[in-house]
PDB file of N, CA and C in Angstrom:
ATOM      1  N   UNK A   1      11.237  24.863 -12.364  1.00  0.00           N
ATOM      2  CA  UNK A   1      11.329  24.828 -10.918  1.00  0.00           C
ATOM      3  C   UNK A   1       9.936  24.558 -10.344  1.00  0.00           C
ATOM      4  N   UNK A   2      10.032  24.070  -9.093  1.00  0.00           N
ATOM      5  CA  UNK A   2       8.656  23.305  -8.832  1.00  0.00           C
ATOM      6  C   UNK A   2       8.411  24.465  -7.666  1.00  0.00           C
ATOM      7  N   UNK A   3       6.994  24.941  -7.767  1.00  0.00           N
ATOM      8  CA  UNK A   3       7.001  25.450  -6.273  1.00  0.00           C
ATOM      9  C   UNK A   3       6.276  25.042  -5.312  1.00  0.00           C
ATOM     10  N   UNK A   4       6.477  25.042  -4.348  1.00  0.00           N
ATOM     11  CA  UNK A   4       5.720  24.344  -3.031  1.00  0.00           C
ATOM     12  C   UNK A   4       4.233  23.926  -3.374  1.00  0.00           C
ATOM     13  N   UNK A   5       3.822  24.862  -3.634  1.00  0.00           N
ATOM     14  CA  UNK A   5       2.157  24.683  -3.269  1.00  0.00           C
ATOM     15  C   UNK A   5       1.731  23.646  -4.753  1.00  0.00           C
ATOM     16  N   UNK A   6       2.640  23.744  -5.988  1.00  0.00           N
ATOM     17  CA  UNK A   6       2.489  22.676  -6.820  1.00  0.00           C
ATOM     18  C   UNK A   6       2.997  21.316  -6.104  1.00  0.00           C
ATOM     19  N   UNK A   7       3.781  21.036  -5.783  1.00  0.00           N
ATOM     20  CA  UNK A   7       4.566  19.982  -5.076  1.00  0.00           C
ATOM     21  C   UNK A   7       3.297  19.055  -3.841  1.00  0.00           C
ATOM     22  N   UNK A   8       2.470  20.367  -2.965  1.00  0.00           N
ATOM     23  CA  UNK A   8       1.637  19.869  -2.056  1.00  0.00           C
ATOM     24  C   UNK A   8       0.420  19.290  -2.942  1.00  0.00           C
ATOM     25  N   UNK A   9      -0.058  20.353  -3.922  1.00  0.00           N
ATOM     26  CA  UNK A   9      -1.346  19.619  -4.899  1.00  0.00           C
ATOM     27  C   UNK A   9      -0.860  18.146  -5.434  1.00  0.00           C
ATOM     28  N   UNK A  10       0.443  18.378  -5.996  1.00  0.00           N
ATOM     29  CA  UNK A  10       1.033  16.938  -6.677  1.00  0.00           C
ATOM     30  C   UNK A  10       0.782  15.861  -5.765  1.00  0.00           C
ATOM     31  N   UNK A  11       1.351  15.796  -4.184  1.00  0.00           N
ATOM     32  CA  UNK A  11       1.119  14.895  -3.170  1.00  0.00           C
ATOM     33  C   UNK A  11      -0.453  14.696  -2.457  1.00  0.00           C
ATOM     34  N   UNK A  12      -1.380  15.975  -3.140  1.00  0.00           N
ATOM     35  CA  UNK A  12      -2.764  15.609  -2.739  1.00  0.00           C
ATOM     36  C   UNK A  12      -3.394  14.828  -3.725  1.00  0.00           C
ATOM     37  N   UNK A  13      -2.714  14.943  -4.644  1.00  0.00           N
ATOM     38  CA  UNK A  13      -3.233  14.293  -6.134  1.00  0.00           C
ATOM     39  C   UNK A  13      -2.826  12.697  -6.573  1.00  0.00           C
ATOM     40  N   UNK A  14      -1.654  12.355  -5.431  1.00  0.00           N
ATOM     41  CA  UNK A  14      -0.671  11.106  -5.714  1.00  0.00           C
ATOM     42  C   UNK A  14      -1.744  10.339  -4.401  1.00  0.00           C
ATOM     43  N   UNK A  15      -2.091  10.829  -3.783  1.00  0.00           N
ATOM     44  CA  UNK A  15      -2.767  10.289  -2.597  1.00  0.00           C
ATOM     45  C   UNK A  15      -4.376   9.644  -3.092  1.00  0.00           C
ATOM     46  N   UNK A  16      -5.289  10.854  -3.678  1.00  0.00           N
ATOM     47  CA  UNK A  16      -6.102  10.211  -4.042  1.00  0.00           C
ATOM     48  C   UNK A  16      -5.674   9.428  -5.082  1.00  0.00           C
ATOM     49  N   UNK A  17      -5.160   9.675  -5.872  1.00  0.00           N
ATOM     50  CA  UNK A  17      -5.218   8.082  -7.281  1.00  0.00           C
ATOM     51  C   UNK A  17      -4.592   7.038  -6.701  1.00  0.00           C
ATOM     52  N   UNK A  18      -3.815   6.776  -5.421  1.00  0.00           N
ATOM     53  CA  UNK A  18      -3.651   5.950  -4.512  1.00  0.00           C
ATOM     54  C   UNK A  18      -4.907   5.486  -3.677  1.00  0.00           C
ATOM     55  N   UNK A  19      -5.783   5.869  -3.671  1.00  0.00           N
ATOM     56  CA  UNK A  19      -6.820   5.240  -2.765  1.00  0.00           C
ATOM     57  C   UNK A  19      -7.814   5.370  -4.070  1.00  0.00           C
ATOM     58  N   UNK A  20      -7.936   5.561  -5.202  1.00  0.00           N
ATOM     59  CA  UNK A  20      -8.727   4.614  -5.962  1.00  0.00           C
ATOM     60  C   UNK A  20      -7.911   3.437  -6.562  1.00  0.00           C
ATOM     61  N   UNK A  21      -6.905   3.536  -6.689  1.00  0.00           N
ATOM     62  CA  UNK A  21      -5.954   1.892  -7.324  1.00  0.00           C
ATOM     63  C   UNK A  21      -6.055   0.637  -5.593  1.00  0.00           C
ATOM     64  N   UNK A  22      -6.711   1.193  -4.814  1.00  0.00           N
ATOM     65  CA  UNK A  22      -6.079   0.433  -3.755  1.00  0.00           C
ATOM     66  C   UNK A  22      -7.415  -0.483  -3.470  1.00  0.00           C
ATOM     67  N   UNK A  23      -8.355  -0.696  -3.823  1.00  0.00           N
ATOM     68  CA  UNK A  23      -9.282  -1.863  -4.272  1.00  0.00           C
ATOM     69  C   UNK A  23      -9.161  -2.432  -5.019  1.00  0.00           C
ATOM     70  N   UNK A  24      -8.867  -2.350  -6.294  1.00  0.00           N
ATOM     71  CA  UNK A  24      -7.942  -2.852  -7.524  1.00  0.00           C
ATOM     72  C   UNK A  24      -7.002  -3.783  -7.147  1.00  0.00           C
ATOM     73  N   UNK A  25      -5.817  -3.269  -6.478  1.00  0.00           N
ATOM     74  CA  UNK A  25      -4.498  -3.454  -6.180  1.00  0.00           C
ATOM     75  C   UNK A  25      -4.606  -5.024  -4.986  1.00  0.00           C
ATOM     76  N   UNK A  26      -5.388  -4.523  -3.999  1.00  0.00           N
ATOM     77  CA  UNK A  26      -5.784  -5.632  -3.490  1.00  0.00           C
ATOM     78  C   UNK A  26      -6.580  -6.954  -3.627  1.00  0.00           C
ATOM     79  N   UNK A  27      -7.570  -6.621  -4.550  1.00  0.00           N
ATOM     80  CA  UNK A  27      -8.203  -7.744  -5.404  1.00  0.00           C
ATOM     81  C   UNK A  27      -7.296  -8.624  -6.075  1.00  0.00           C
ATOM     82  N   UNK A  28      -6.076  -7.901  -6.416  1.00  0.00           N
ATOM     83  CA  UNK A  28      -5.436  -8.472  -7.469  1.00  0.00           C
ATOM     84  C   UNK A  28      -4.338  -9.549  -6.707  1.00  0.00           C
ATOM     85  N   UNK A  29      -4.191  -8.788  -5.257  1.00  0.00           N
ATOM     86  CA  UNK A  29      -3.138  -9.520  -4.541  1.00  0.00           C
ATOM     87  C   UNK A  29      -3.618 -10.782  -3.605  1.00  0.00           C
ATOM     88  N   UNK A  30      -5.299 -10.342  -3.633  1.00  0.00           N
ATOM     89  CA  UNK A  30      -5.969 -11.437  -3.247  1.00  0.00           C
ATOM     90  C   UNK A  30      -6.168 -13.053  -4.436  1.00  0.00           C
ATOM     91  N   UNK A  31      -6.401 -12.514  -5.425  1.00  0.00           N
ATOM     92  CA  UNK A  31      -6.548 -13.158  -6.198  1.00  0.00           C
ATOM     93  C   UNK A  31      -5.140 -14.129  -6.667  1.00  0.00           C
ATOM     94  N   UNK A  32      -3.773 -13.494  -6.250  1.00  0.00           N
ATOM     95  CA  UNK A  32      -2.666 -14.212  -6.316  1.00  0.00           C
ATOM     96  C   UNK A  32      -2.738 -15.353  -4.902  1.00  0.00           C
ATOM     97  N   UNK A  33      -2.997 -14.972  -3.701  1.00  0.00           N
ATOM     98  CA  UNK A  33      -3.618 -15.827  -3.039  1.00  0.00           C
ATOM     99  C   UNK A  33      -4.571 -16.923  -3.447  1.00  0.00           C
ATOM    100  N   UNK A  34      -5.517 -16.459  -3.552  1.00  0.00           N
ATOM    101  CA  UNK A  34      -6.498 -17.663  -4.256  1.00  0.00           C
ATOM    102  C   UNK A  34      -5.566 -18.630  -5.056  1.00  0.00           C
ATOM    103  N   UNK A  35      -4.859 -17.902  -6.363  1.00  0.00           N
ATOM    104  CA  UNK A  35      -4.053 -19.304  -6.844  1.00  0.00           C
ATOM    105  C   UNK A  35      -3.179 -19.730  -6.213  1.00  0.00           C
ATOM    106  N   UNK A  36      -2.032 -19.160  -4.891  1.00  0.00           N
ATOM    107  CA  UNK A  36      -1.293 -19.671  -4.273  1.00  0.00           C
ATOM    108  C   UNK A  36      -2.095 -21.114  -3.757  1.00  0.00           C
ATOM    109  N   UNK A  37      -3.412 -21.271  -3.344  1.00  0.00           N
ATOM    110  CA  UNK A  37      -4.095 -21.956  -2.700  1.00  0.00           C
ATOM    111  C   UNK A  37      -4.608 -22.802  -4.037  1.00  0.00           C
ATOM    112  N   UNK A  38      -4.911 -22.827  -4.628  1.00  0.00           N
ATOM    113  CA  UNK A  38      -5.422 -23.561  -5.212  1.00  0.00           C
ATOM    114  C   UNK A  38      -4.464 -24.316  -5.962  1.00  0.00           C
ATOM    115  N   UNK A  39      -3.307 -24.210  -6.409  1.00  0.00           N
ATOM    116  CA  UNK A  39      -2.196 -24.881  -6.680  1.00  0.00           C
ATOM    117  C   UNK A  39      -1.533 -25.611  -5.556  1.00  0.00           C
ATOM    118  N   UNK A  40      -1.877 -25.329  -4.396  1.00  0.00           N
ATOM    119  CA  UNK A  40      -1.331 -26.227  -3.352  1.00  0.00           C
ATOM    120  C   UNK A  40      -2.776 -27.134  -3.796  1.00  0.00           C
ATOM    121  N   UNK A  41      -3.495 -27.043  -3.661  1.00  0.00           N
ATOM    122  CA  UNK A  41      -4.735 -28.291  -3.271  1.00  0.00           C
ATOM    123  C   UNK A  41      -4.198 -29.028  -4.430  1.00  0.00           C
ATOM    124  N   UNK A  42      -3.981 -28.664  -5.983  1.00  0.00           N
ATOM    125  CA  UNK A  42      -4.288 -29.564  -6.947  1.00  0.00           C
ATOM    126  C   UNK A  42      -2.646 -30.357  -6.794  1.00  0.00           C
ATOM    127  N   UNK A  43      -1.366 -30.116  -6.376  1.00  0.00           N
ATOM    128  CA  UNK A  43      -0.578 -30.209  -5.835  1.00  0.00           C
ATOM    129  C   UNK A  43      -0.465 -31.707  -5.015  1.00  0.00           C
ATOM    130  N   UNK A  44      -1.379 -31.693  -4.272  1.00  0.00           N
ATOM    131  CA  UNK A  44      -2.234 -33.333  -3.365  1.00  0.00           C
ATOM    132  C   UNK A  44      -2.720 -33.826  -4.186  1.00  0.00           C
ATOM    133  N   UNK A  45      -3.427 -33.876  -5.686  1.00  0.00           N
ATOM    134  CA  UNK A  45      -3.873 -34.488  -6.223  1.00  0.00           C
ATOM    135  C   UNK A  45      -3.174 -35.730  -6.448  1.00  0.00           C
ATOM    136  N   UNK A  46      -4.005 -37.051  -6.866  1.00  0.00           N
ATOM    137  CA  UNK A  46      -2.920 -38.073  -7.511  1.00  0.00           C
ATOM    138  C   UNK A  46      -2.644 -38.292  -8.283  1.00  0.00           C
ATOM    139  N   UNK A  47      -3.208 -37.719  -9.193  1.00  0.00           N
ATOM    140  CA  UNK A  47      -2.655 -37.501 -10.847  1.00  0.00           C
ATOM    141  C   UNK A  47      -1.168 -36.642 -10.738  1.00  0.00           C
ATOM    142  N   UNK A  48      -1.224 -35.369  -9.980  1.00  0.00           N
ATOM    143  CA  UNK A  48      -0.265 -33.927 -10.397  1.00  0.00           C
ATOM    144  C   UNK A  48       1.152 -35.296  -9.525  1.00  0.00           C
ATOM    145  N   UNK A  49       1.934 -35.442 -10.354  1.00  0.00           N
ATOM    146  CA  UNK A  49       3.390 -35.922 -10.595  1.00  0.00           C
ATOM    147  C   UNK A  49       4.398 -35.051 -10.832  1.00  0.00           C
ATOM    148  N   UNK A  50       3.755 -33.499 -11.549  1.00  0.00           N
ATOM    149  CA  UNK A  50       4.984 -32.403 -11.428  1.00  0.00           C
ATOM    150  C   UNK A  50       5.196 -31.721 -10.572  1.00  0.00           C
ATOM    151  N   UNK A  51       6.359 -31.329 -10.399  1.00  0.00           N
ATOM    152  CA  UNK A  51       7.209 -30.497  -9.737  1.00  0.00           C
ATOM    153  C   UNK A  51       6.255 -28.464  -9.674  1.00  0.00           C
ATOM    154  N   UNK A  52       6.411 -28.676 -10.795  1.00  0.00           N
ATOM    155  CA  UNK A  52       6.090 -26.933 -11.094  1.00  0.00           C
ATOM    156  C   UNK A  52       4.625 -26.887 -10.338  1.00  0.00           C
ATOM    157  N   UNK A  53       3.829 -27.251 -10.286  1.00  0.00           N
ATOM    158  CA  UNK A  53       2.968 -27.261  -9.309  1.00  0.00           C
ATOM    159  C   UNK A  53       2.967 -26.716  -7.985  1.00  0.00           C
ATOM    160  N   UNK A  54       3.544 -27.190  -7.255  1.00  0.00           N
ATOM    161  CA  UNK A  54       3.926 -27.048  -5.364  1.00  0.00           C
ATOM    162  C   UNK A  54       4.459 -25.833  -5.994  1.00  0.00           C
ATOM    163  N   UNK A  55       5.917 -25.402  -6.982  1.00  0.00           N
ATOM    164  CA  UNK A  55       6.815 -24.456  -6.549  1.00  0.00           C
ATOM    165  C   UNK A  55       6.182 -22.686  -7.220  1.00  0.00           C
ATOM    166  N   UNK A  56       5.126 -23.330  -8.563  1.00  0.00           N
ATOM    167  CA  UNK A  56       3.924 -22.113  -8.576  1.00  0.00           C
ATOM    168  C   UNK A  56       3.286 -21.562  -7.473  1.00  0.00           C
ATOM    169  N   UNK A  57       2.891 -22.626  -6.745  1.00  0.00           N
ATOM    170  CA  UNK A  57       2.447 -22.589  -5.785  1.00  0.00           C
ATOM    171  C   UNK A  57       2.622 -21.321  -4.698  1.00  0.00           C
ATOM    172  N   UNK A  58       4.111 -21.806  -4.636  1.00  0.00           N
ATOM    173  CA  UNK A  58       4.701 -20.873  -3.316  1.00  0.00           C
ATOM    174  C   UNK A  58       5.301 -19.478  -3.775  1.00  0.00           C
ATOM    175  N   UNK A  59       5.789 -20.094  -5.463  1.00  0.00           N
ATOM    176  CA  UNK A  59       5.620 -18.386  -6.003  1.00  0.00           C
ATOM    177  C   UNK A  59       4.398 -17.270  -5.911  1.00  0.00           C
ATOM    178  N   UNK A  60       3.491 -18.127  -6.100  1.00  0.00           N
ATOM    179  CA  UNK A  60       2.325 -16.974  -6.035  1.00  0.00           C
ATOM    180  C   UNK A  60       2.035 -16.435  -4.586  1.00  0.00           C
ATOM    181  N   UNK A  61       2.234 -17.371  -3.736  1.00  0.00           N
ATOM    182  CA  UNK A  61       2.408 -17.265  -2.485  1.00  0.00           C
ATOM    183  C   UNK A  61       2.929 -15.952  -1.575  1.00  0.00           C
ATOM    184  N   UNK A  62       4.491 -16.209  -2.038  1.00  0.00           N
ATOM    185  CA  UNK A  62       5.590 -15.445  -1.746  1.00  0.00           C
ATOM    186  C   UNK A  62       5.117 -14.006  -2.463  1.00  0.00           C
ATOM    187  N   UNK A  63       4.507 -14.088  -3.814  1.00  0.00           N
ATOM    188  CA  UNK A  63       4.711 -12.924  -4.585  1.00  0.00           C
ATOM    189  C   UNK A  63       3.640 -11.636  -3.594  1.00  0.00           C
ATOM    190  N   UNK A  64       2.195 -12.591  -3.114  1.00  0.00           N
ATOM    191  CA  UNK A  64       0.964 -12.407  -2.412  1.00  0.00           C
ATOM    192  C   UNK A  64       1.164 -11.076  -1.084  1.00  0.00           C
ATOM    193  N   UNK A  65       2.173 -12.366  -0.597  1.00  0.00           N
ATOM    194  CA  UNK A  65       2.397 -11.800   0.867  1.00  0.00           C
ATOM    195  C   UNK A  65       3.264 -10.611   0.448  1.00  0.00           C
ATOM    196  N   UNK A  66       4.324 -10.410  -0.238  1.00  0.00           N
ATOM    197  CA  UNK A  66       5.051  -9.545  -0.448  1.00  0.00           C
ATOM    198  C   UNK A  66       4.499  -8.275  -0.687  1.00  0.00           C
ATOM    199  N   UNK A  67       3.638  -8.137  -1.315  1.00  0.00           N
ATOM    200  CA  UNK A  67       2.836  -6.646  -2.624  1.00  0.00           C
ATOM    201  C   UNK A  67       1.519  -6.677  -1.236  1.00  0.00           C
ATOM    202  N   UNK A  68       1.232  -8.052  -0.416  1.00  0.00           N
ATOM    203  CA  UNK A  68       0.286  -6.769   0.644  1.00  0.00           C
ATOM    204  C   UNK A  68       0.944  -6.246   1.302  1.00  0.00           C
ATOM    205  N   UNK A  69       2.276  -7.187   2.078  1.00  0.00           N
ATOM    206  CA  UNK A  69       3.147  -6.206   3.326  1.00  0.00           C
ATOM    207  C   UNK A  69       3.576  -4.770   2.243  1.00  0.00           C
ATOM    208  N   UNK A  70       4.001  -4.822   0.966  1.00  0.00           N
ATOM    209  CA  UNK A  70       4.676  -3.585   0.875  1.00  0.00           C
ATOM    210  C   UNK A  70       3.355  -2.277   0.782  1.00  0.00           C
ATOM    211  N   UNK A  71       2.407  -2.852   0.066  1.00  0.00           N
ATOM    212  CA  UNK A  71       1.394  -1.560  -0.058  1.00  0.00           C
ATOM    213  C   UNK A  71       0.476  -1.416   1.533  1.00  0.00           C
ATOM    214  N   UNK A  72       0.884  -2.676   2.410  1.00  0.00           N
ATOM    215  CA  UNK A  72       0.371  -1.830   3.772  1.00  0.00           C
ATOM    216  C   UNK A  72       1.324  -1.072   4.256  1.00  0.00           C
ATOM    217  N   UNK A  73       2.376  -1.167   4.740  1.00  0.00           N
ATOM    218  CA  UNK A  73       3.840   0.031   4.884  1.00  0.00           C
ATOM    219  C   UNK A  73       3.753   1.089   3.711  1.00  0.00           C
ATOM    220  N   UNK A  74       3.245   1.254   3.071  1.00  0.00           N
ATOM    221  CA  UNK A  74       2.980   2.160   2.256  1.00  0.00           C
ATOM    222  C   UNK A  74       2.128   3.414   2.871  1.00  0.00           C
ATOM    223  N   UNK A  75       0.879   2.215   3.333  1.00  0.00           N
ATOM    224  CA  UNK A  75      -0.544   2.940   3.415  1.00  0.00           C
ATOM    225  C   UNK A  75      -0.372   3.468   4.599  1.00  0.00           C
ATOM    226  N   UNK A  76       0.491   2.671   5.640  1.00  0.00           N
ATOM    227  CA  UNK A  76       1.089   3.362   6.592  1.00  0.00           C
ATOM    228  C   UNK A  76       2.050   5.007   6.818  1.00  0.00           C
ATOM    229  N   UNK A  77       2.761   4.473   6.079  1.00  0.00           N
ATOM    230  CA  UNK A  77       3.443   5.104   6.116  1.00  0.00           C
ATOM    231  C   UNK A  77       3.170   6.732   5.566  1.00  0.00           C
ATOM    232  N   UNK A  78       1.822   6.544   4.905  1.00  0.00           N
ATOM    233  CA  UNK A  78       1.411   7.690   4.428  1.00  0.00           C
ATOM    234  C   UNK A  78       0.682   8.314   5.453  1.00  0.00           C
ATOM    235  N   UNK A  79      -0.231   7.683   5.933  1.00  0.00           N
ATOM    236  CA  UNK A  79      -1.236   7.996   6.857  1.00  0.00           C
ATOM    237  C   UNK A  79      -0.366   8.707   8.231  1.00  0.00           C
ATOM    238  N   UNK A  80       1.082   8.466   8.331  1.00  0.00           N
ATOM    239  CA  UNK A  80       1.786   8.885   9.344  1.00  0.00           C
ATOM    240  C   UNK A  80       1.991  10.195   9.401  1.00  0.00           C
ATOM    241  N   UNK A  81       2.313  10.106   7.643  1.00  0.00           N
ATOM    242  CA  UNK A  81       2.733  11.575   7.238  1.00  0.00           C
ATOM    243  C   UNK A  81       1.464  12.748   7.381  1.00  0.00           C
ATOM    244  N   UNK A  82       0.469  12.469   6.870  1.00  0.00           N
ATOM    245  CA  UNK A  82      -1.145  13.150   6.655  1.00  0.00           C
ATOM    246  C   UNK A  82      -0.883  13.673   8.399  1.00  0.00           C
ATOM    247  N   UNK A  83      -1.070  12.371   9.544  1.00  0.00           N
ATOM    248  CA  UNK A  83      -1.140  13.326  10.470  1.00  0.00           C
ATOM    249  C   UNK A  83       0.082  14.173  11.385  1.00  0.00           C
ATOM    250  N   UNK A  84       0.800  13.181  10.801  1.00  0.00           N
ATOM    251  CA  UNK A  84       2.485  13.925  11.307  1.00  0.00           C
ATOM    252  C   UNK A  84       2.093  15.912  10.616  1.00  0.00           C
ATOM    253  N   UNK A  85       2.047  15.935   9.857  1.00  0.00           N
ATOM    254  CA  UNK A  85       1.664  17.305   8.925  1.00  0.00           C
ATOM    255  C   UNK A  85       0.593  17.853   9.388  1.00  0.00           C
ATOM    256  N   UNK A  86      -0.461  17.242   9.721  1.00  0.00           N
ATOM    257  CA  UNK A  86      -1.573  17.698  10.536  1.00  0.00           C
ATOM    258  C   UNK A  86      -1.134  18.718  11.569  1.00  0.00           C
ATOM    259  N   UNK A  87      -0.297  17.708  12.061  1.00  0.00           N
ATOM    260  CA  UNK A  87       0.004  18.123  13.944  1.00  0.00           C
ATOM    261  C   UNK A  87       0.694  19.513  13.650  1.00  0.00           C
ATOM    262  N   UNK A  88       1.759  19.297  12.832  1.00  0.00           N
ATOM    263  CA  UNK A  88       2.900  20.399  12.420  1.00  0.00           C
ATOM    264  C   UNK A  88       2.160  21.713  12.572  1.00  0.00           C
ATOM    265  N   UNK A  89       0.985  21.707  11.447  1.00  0.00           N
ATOM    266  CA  UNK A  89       0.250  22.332  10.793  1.00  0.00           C
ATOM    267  C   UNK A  89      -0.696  23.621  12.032  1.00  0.00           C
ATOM    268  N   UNK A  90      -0.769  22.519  13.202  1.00  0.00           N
ATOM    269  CA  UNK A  90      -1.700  23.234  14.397  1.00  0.00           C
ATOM    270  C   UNK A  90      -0.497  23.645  15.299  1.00  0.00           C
ATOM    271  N   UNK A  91       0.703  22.951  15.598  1.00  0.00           N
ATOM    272  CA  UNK A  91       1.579  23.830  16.364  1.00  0.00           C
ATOM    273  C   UNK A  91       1.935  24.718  15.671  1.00  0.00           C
ATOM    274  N   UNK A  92       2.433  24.886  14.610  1.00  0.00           N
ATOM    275  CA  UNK A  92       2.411  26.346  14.262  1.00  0.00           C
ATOM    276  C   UNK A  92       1.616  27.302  14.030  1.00  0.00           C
ATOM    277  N   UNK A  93       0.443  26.821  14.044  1.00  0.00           N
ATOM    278  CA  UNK A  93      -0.938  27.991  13.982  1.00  0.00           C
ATOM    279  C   UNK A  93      -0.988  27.987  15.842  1.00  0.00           C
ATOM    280  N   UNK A  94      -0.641  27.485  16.820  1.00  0.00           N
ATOM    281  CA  UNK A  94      -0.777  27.655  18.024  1.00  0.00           C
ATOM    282  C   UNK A  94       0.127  28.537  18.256  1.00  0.00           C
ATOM    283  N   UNK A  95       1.339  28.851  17.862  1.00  0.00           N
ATOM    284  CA  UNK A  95       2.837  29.487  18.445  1.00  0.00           C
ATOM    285  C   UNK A  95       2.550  30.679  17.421  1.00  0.00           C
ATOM    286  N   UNK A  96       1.880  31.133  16.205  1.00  0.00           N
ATOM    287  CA  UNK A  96       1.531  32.127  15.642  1.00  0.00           C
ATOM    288  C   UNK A  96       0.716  32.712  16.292  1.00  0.00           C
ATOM    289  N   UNK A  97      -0.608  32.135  16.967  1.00  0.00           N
ATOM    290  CA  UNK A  97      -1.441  33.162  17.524  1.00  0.00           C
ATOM    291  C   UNK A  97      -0.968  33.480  19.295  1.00  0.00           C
ATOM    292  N   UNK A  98       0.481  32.502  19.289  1.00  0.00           N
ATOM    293  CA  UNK A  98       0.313  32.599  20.973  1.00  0.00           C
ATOM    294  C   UNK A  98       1.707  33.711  20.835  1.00  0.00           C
ATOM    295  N   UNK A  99       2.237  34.244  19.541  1.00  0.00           N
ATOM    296  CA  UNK A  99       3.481  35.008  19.602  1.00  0.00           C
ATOM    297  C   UNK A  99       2.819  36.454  18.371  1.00  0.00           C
ATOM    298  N   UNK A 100       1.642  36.551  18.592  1.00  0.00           N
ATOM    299  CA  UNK A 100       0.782  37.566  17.425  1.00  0.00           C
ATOM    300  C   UNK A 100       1.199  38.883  18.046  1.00  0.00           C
ATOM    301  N   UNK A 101       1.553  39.560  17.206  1.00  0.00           N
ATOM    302  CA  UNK A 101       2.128  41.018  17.553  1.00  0.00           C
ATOM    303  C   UNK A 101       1.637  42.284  17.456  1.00  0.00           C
ATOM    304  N   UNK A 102       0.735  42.855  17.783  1.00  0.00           N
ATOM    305  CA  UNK A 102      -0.236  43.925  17.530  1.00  0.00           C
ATOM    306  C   UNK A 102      -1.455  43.594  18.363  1.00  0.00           C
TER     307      UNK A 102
END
């Protein structure tokens, strides 16, 4: 059985190894960019006669845009939570000391 305060370390612990993979993660999605682009240029060439060219192309493309929108809704979506929990965190320390009994 898991108990809370393991569960909160687990999610403080999933957070940072999330913000060290997330320079990594983006280099990497940049770098699928870069070849999205650079397979379009060689693509115009007058030699390149194939097909797989252009459609690498837009795979790497497609793959690019995809893995940044999802790990920014991610990064979002976390950062919502951090202060969504924040806030939680002070209204109930406000309604504890504003309902303190003794």
């Amino acid at each position: 059985m898991i108990t809370c305060s393991l569960l909160d370390g687990f999610h403080q612990w999933m957070w940072k190894g999330l913000s060290f993979l997330l320079p990594f993660l983006f280099f990497g999605y940049f770098f699928q960019l870069y070849n999205a682009f650079t397979l379009f240029q060689l693509s115009y060439h007058p030699n390149c006669t194939d097909w797989q060219v252009p459609v690498l192309g837009c795979i790497f493309f497609i793959l690019a845009v995809g893995n940044i929108t999802t790990t920014a809704e991610v990064i979002q979506h976390k950062v919502k939570a951090r202060l969504h929990k924040g806030y939680n965190a002070i209204k109930d320390l406000k309604l504890k000391n504003k309902y303190k009994v003794g």
